[in-house]
ModelCIF file with pLDDT and N, C-alpha, C, O atoms, coordinates in Angstrom:
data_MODEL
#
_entry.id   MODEL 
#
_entity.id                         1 
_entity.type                       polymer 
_entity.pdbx_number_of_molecules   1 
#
_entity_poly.entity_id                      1 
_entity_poly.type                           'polypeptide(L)' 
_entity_poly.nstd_linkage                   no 
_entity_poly.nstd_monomer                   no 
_entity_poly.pdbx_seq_one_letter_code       
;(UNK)(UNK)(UNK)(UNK)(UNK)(UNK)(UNK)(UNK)(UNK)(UNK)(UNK)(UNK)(UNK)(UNK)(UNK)(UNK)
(UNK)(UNK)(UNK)(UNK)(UNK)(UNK)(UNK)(UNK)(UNK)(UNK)(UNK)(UNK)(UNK)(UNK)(UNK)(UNK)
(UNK)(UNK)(UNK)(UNK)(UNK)(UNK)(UNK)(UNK)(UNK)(UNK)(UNK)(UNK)(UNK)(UNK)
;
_entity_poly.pdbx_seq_one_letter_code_can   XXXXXXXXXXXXXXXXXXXXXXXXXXXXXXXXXXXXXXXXXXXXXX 
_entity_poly.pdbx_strand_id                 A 
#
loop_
_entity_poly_seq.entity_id 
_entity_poly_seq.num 
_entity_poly_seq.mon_id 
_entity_poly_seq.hetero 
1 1  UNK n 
1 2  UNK n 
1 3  UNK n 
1 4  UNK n 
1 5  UNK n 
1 6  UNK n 
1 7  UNK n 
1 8  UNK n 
1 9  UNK n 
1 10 UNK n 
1 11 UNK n 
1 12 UNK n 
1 13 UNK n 
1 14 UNK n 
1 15 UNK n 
1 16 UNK n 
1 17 UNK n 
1 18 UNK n 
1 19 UNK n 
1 20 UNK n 
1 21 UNK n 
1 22 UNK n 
1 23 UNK n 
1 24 UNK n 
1 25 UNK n 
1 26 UNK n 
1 27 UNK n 
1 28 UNK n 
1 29 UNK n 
1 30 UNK n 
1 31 UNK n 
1 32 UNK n 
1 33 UNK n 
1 34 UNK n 
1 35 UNK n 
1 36 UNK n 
1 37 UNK n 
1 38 UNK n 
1 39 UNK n 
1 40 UNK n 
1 41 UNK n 
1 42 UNK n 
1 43 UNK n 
1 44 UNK n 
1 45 UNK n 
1 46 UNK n 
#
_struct_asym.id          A 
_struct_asym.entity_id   1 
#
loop_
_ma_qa_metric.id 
_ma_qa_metric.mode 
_ma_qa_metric.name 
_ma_qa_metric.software_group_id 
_ma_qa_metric.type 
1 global pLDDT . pLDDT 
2 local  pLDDT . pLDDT 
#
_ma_qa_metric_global.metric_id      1 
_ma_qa_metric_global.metric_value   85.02 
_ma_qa_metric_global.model_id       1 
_ma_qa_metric_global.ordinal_id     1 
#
loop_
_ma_qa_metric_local.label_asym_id 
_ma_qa_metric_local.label_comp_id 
_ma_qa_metric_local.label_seq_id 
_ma_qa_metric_local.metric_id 
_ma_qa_metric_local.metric_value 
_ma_qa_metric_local.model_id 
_ma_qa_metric_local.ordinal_id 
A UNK 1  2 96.00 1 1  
A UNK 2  2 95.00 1 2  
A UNK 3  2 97.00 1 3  
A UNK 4  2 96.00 1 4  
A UNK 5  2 94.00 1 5  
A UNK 6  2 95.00 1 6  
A UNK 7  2 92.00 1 7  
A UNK 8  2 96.00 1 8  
A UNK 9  2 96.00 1 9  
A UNK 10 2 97.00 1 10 
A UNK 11 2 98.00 1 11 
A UNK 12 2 98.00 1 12 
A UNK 13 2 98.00 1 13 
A UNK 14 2 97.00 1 14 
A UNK 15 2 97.00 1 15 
A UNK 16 2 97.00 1 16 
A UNK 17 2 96.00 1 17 
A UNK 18 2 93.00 1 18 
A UNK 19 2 92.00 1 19 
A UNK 20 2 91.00 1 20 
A UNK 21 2 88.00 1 21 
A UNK 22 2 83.00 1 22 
A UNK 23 2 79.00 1 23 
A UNK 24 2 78.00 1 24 
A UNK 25 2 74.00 1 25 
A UNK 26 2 73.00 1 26 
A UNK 27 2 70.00 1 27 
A UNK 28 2 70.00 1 28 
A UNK 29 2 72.00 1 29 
A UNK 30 2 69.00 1 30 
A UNK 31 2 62.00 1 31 
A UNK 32 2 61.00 1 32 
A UNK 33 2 66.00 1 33 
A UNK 34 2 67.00 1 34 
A UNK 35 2 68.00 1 35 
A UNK 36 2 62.00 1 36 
A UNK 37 2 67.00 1 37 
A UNK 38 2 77.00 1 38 
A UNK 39 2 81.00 1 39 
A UNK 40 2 82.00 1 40 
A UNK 41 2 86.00 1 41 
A UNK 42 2 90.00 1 42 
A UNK 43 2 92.00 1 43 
A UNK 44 2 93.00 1 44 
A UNK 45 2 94.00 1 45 
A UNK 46 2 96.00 1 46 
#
loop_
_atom_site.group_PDB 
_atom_site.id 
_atom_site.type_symbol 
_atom_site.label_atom_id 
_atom_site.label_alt_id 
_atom_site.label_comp_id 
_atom_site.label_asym_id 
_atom_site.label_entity_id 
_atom_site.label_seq_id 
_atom_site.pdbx_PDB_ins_code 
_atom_site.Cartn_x 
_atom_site.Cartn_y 
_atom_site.Cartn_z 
_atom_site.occupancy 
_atom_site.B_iso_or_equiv 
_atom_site.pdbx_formal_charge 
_atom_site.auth_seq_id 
_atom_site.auth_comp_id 
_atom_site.auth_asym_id 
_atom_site.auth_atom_id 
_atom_site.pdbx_PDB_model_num 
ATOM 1   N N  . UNK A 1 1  ? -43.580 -52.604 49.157 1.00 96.00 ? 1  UNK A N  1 
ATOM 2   C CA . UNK A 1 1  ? -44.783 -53.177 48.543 1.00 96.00 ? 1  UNK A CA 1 
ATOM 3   C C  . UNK A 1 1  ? -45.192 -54.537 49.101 1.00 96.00 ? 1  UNK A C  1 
ATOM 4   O O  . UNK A 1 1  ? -46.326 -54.803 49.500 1.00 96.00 ? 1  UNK A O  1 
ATOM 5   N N  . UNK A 1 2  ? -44.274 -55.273 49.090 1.00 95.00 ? 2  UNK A N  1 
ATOM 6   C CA . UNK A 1 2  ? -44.286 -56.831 49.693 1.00 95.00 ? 2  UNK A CA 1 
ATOM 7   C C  . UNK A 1 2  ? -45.301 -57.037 51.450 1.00 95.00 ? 2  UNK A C  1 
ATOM 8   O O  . UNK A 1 2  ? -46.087 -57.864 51.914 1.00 95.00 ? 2  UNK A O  1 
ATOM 9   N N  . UNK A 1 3  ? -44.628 -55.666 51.941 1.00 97.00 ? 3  UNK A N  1 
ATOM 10  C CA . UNK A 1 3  ? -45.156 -55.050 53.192 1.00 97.00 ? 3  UNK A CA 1 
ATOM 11  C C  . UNK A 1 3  ? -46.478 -55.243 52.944 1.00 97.00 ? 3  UNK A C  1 
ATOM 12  O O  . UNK A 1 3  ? -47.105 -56.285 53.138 1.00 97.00 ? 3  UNK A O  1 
ATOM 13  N N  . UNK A 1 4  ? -47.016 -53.894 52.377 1.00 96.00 ? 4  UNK A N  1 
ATOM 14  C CA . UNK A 1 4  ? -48.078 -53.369 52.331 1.00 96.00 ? 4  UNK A CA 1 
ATOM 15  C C  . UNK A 1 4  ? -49.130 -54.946 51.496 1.00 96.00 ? 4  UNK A C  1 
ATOM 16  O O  . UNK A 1 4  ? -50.315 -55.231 51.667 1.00 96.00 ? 4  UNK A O  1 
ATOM 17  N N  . UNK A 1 5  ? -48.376 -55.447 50.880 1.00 94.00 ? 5  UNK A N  1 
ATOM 18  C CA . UNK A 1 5  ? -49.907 -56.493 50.093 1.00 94.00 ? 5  UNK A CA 1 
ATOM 19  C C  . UNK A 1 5  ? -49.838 -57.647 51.572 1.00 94.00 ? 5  UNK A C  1 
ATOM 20  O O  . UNK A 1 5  ? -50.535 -58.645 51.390 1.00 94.00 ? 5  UNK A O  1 
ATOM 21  N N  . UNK A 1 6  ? -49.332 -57.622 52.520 1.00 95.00 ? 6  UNK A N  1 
ATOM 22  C CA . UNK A 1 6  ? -49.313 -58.896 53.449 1.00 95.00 ? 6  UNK A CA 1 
ATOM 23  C C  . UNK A 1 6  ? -50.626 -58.503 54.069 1.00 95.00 ? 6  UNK A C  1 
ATOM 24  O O  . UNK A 1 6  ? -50.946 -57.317 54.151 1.00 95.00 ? 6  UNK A O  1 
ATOM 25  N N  . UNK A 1 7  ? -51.277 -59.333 54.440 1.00 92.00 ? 7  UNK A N  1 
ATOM 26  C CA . UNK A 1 7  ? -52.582 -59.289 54.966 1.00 92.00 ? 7  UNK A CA 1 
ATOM 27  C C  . UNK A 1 7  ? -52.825 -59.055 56.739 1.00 92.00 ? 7  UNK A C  1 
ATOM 28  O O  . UNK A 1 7  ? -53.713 -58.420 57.308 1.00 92.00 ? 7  UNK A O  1 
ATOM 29  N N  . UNK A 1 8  ? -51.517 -59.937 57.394 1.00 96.00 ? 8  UNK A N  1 
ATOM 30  C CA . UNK A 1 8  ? -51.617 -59.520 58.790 1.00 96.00 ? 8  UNK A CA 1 
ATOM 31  C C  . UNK A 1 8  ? -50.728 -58.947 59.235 1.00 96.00 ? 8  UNK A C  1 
ATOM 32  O O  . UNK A 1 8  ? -50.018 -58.427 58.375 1.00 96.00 ? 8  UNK A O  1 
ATOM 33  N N  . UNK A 1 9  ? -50.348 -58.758 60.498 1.00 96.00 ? 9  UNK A N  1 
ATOM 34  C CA . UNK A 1 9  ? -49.231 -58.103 61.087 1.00 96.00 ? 9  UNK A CA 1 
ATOM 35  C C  . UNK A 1 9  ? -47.749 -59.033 61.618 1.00 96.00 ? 9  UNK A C  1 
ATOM 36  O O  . UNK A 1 9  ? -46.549 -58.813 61.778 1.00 96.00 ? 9  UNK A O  1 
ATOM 37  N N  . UNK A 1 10 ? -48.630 -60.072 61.744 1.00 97.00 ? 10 UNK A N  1 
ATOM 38  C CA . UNK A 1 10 ? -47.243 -60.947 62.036 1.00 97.00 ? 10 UNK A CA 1 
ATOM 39  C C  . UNK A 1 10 ? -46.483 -61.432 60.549 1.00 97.00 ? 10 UNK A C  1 
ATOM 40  O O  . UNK A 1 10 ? -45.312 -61.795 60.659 1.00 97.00 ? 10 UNK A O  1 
ATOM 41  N N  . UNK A 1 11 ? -46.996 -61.449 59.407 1.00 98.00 ? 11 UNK A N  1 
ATOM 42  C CA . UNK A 1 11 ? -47.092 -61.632 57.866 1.00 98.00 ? 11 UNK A CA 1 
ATOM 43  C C  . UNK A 1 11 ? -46.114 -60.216 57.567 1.00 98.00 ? 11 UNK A C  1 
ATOM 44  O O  . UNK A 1 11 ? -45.110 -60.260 56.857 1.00 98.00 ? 11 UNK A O  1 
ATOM 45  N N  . UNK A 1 12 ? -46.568 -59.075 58.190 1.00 98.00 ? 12 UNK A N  1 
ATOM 46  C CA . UNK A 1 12 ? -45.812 -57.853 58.037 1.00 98.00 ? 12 UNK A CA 1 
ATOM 47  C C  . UNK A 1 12 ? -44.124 -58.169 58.388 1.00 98.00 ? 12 UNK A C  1 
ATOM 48  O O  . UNK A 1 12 ? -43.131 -58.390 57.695 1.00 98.00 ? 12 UNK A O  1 
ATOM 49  N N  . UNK A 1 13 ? -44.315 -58.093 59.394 1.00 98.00 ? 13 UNK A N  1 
ATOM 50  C CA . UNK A 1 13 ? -42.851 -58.262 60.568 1.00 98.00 ? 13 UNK A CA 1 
ATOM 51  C C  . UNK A 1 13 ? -41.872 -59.316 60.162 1.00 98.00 ? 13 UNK A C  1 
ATOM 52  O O  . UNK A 1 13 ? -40.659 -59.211 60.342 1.00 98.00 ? 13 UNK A O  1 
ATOM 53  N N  . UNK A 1 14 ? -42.573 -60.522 59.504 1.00 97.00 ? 14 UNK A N  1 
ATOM 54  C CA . UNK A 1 14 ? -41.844 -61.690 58.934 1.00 97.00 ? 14 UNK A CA 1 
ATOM 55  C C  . UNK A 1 14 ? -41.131 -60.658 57.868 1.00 97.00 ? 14 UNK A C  1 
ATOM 56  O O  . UNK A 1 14 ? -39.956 -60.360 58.083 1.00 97.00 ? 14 UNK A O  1 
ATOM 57  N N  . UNK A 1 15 ? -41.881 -60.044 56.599 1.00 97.00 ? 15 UNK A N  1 
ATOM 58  C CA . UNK A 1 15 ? -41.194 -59.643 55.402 1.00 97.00 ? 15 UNK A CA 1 
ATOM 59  C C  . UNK A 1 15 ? -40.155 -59.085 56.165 1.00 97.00 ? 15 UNK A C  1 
ATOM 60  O O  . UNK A 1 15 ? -39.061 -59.646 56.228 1.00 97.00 ? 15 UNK A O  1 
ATOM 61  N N  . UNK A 1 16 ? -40.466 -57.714 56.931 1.00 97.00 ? 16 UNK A N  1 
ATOM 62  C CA . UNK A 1 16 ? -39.695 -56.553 56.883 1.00 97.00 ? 16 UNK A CA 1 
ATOM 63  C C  . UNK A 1 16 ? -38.294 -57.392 57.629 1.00 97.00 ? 16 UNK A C  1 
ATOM 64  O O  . UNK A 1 16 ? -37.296 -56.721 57.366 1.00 97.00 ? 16 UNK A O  1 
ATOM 65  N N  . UNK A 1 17 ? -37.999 -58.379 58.293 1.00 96.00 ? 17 UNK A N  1 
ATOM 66  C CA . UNK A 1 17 ? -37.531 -58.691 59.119 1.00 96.00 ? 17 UNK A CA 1 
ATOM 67  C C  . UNK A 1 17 ? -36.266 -59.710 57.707 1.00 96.00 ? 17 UNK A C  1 
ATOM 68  O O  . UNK A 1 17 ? -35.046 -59.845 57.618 1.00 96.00 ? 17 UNK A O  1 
ATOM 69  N N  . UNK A 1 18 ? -37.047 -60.024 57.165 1.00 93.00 ? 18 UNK A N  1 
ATOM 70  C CA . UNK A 1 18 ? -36.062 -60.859 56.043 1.00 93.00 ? 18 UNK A CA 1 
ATOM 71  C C  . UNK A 1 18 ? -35.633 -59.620 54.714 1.00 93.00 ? 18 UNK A C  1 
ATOM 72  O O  . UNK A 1 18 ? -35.124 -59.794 53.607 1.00 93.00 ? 18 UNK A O  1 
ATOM 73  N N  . UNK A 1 19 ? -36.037 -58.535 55.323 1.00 92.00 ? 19 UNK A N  1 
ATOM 74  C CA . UNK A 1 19 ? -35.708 -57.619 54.026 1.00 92.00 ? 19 UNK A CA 1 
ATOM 75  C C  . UNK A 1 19 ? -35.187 -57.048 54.878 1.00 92.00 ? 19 UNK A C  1 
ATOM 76  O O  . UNK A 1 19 ? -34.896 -56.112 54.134 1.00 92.00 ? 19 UNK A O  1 
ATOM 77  N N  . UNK A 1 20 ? -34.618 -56.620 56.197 1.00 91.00 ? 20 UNK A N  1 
ATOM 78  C CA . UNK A 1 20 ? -33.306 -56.688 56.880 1.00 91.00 ? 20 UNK A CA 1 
ATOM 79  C C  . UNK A 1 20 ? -32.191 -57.413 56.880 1.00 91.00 ? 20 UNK A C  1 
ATOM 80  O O  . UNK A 1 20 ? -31.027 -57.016 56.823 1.00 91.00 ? 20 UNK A O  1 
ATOM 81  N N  . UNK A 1 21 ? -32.821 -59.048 56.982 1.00 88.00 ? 21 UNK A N  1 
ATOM 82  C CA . UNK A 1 21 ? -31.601 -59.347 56.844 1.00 88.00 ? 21 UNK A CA 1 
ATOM 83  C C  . UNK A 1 21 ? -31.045 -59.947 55.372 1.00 88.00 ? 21 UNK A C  1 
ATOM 84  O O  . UNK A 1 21 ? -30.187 -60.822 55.483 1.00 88.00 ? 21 UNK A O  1 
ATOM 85  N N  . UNK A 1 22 ? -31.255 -59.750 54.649 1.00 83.00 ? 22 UNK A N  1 
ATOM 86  C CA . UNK A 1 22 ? -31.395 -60.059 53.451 1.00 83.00 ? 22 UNK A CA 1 
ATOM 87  C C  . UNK A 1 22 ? -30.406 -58.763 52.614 1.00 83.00 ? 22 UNK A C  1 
ATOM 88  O O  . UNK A 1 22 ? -29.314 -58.857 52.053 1.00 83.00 ? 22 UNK A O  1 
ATOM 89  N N  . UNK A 1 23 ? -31.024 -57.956 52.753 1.00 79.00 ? 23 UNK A N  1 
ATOM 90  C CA . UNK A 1 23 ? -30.641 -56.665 52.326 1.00 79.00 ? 23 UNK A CA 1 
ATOM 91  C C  . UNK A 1 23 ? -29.724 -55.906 52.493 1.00 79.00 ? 23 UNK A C  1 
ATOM 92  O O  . UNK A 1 23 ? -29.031 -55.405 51.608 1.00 79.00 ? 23 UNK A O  1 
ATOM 93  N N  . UNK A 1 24 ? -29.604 -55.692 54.079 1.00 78.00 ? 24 UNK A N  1 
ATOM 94  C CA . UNK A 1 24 ? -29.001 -54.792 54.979 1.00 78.00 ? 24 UNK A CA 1 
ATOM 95  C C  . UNK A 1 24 ? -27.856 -55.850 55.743 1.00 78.00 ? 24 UNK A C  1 
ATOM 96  O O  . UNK A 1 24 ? -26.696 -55.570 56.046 1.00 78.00 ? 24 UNK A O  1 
ATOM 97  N N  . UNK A 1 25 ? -28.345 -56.731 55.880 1.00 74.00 ? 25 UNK A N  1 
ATOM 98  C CA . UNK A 1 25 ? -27.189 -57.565 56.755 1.00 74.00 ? 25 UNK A CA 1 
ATOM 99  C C  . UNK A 1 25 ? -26.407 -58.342 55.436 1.00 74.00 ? 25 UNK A C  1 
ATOM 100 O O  . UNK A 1 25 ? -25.316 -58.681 55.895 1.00 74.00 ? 25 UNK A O  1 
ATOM 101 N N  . UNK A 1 26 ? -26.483 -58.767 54.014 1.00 73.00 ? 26 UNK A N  1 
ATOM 102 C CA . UNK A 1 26 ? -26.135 -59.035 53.495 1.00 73.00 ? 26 UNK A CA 1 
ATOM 103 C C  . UNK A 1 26 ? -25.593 -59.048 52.095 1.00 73.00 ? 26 UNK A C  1 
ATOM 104 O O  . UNK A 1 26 ? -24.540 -59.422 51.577 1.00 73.00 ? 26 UNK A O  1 
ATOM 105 N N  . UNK A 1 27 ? -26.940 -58.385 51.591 1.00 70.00 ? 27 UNK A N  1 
ATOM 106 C CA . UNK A 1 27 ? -26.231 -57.890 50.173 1.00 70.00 ? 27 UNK A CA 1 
ATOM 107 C C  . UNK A 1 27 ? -25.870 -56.472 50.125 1.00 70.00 ? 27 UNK A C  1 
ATOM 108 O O  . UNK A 1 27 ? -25.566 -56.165 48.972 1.00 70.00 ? 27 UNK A O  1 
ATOM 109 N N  . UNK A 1 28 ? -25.807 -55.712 50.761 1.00 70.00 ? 28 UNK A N  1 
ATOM 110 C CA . UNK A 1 28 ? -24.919 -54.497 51.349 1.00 70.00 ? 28 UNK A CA 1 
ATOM 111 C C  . UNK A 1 28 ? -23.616 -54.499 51.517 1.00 70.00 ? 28 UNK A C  1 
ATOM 112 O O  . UNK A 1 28 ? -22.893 -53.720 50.896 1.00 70.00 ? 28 UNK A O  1 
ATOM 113 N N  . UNK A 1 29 ? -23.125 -55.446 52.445 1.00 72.00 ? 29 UNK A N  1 
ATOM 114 C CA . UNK A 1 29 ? -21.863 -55.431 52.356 1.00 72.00 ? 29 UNK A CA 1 
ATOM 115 C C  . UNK A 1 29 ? -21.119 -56.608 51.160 1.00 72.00 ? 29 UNK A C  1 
ATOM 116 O O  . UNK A 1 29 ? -19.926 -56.736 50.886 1.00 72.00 ? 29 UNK A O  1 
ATOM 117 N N  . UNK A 1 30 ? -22.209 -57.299 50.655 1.00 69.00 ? 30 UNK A N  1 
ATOM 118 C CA . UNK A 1 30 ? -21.426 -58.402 49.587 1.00 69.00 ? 30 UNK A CA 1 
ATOM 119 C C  . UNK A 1 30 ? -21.619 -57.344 48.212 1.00 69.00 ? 30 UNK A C  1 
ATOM 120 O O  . UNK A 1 30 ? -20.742 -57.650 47.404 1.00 69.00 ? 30 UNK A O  1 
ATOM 121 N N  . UNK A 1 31 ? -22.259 -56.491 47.817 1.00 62.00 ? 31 UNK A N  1 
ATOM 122 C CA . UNK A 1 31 ? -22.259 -55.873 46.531 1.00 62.00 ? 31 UNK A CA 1 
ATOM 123 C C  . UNK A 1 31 ? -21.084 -54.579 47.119 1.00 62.00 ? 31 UNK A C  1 
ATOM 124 O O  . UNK A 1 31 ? -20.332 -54.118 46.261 1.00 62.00 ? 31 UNK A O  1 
ATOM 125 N N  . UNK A 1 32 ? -20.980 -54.098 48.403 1.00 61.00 ? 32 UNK A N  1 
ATOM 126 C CA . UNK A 1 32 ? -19.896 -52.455 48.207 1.00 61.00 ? 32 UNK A CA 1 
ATOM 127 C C  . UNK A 1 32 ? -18.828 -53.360 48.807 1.00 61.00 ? 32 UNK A C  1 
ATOM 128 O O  . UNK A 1 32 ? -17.855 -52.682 49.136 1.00 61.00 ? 32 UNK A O  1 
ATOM 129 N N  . UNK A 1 33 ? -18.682 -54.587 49.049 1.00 66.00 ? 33 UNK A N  1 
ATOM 130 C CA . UNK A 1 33 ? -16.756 -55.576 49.466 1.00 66.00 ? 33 UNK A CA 1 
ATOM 131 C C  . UNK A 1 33 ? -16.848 -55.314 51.267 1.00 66.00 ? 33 UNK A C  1 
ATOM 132 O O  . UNK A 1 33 ? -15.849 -55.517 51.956 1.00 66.00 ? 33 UNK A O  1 
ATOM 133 N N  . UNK A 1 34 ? -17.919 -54.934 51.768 1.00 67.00 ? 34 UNK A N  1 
ATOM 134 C CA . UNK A 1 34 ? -18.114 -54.206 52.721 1.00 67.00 ? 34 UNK A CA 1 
ATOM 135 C C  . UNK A 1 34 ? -16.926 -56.080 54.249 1.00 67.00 ? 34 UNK A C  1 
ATOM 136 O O  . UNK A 1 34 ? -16.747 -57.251 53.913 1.00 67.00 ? 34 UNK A O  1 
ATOM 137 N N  . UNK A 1 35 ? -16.709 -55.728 54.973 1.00 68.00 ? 35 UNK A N  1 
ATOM 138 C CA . UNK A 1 35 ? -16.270 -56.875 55.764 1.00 68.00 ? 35 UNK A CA 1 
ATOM 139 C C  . UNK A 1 35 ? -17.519 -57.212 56.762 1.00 68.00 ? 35 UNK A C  1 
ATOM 140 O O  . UNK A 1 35 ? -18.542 -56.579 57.025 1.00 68.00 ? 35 UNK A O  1 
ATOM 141 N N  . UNK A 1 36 ? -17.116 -58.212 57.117 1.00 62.00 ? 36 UNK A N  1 
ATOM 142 C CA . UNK A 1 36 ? -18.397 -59.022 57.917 1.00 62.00 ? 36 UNK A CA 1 
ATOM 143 C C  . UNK A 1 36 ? -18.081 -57.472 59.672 1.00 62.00 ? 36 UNK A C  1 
ATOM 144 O O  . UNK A 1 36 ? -17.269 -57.696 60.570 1.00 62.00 ? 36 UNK A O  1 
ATOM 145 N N  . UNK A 1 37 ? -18.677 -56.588 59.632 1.00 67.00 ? 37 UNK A N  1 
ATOM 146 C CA . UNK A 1 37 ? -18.176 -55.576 60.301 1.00 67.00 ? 37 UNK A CA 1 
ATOM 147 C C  . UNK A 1 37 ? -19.291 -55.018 61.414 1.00 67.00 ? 37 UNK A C  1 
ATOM 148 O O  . UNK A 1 37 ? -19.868 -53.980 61.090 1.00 67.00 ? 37 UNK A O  1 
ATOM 149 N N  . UNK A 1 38 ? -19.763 -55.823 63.135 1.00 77.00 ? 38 UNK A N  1 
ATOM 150 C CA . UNK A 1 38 ? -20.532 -55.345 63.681 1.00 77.00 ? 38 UNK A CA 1 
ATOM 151 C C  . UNK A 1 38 ? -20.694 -54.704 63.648 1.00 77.00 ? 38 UNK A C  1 
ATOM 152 O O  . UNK A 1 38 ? -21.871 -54.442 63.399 1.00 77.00 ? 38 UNK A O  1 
ATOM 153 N N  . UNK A 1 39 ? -19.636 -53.497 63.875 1.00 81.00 ? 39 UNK A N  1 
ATOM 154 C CA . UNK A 1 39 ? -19.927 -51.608 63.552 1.00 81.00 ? 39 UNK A CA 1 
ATOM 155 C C  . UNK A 1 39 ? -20.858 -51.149 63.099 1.00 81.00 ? 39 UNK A C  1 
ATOM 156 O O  . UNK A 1 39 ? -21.517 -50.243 63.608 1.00 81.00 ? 39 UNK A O  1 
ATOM 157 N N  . UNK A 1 40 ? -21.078 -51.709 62.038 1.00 82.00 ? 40 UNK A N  1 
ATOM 158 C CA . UNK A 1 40 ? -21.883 -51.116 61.337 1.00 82.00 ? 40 UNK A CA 1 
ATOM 159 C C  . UNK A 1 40 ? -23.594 -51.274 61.474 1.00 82.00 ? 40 UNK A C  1 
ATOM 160 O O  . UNK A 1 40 ? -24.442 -50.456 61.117 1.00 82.00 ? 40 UNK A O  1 
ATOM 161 N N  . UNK A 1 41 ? -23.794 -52.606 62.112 1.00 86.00 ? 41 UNK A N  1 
ATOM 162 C CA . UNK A 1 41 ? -25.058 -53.223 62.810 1.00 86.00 ? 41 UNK A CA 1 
ATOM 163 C C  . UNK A 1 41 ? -25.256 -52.137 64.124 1.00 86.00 ? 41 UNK A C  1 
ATOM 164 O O  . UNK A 1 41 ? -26.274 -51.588 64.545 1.00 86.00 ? 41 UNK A O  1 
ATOM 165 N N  . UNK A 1 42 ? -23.656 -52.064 64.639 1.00 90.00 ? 42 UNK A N  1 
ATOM 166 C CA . UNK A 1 42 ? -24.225 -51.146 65.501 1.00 90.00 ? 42 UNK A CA 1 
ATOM 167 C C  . UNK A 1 42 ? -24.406 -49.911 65.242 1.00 90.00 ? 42 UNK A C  1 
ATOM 168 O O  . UNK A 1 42 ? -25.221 -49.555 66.093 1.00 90.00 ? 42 UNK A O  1 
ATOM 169 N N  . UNK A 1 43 ? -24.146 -48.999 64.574 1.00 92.00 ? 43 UNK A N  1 
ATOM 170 C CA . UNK A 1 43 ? -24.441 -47.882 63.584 1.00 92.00 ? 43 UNK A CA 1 
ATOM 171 C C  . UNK A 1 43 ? -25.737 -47.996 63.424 1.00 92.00 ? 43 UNK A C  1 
ATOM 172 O O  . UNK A 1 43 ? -26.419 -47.120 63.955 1.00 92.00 ? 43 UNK A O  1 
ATOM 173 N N  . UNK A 1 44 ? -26.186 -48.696 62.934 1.00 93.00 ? 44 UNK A N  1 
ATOM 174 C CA . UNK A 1 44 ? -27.541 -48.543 62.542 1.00 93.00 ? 44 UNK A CA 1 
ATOM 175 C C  . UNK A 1 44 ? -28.401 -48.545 63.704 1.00 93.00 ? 44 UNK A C  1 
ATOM 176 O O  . UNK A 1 44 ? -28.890 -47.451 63.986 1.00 93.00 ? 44 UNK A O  1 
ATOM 177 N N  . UNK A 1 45 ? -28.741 -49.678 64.554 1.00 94.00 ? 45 UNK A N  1 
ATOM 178 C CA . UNK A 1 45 ? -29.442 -49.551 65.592 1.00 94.00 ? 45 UNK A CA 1 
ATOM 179 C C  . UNK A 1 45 ? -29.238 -48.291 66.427 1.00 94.00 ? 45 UNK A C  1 
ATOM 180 O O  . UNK A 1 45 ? -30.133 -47.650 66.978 1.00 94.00 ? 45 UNK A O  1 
ATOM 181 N N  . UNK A 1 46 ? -27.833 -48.008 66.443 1.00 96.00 ? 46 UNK A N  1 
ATOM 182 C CA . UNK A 1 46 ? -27.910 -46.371 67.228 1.00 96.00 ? 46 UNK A CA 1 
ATOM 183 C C  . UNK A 1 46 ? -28.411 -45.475 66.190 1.00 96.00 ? 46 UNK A C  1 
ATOM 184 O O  . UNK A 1 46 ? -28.572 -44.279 66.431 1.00 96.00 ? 46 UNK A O  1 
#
């Protein structure tokens, strides 16, 4: 949603980019005990 109400594209890329790392790089592995674990960064990008 945050996405979609941003008005430009560089406004886009900022959110989605902090709701990566925000999300996915951090409260992912701090809410499942997950370890600070590249693997898994690289998992995803592959």
């Amino acid at each position: 949603p945050r996405v979609a109400l941003s008005a430009t594209k560089g406004e886009k890329e900022t959110v989605l980019k902090n709701i990566y790392n925000t999300y996915f790089l951090k409260e992912i592995k701090e809410i499942l005990n997950l370890p600070e674990d590249y693997k898994l960064s690289k998992l995803i990008n592959a």
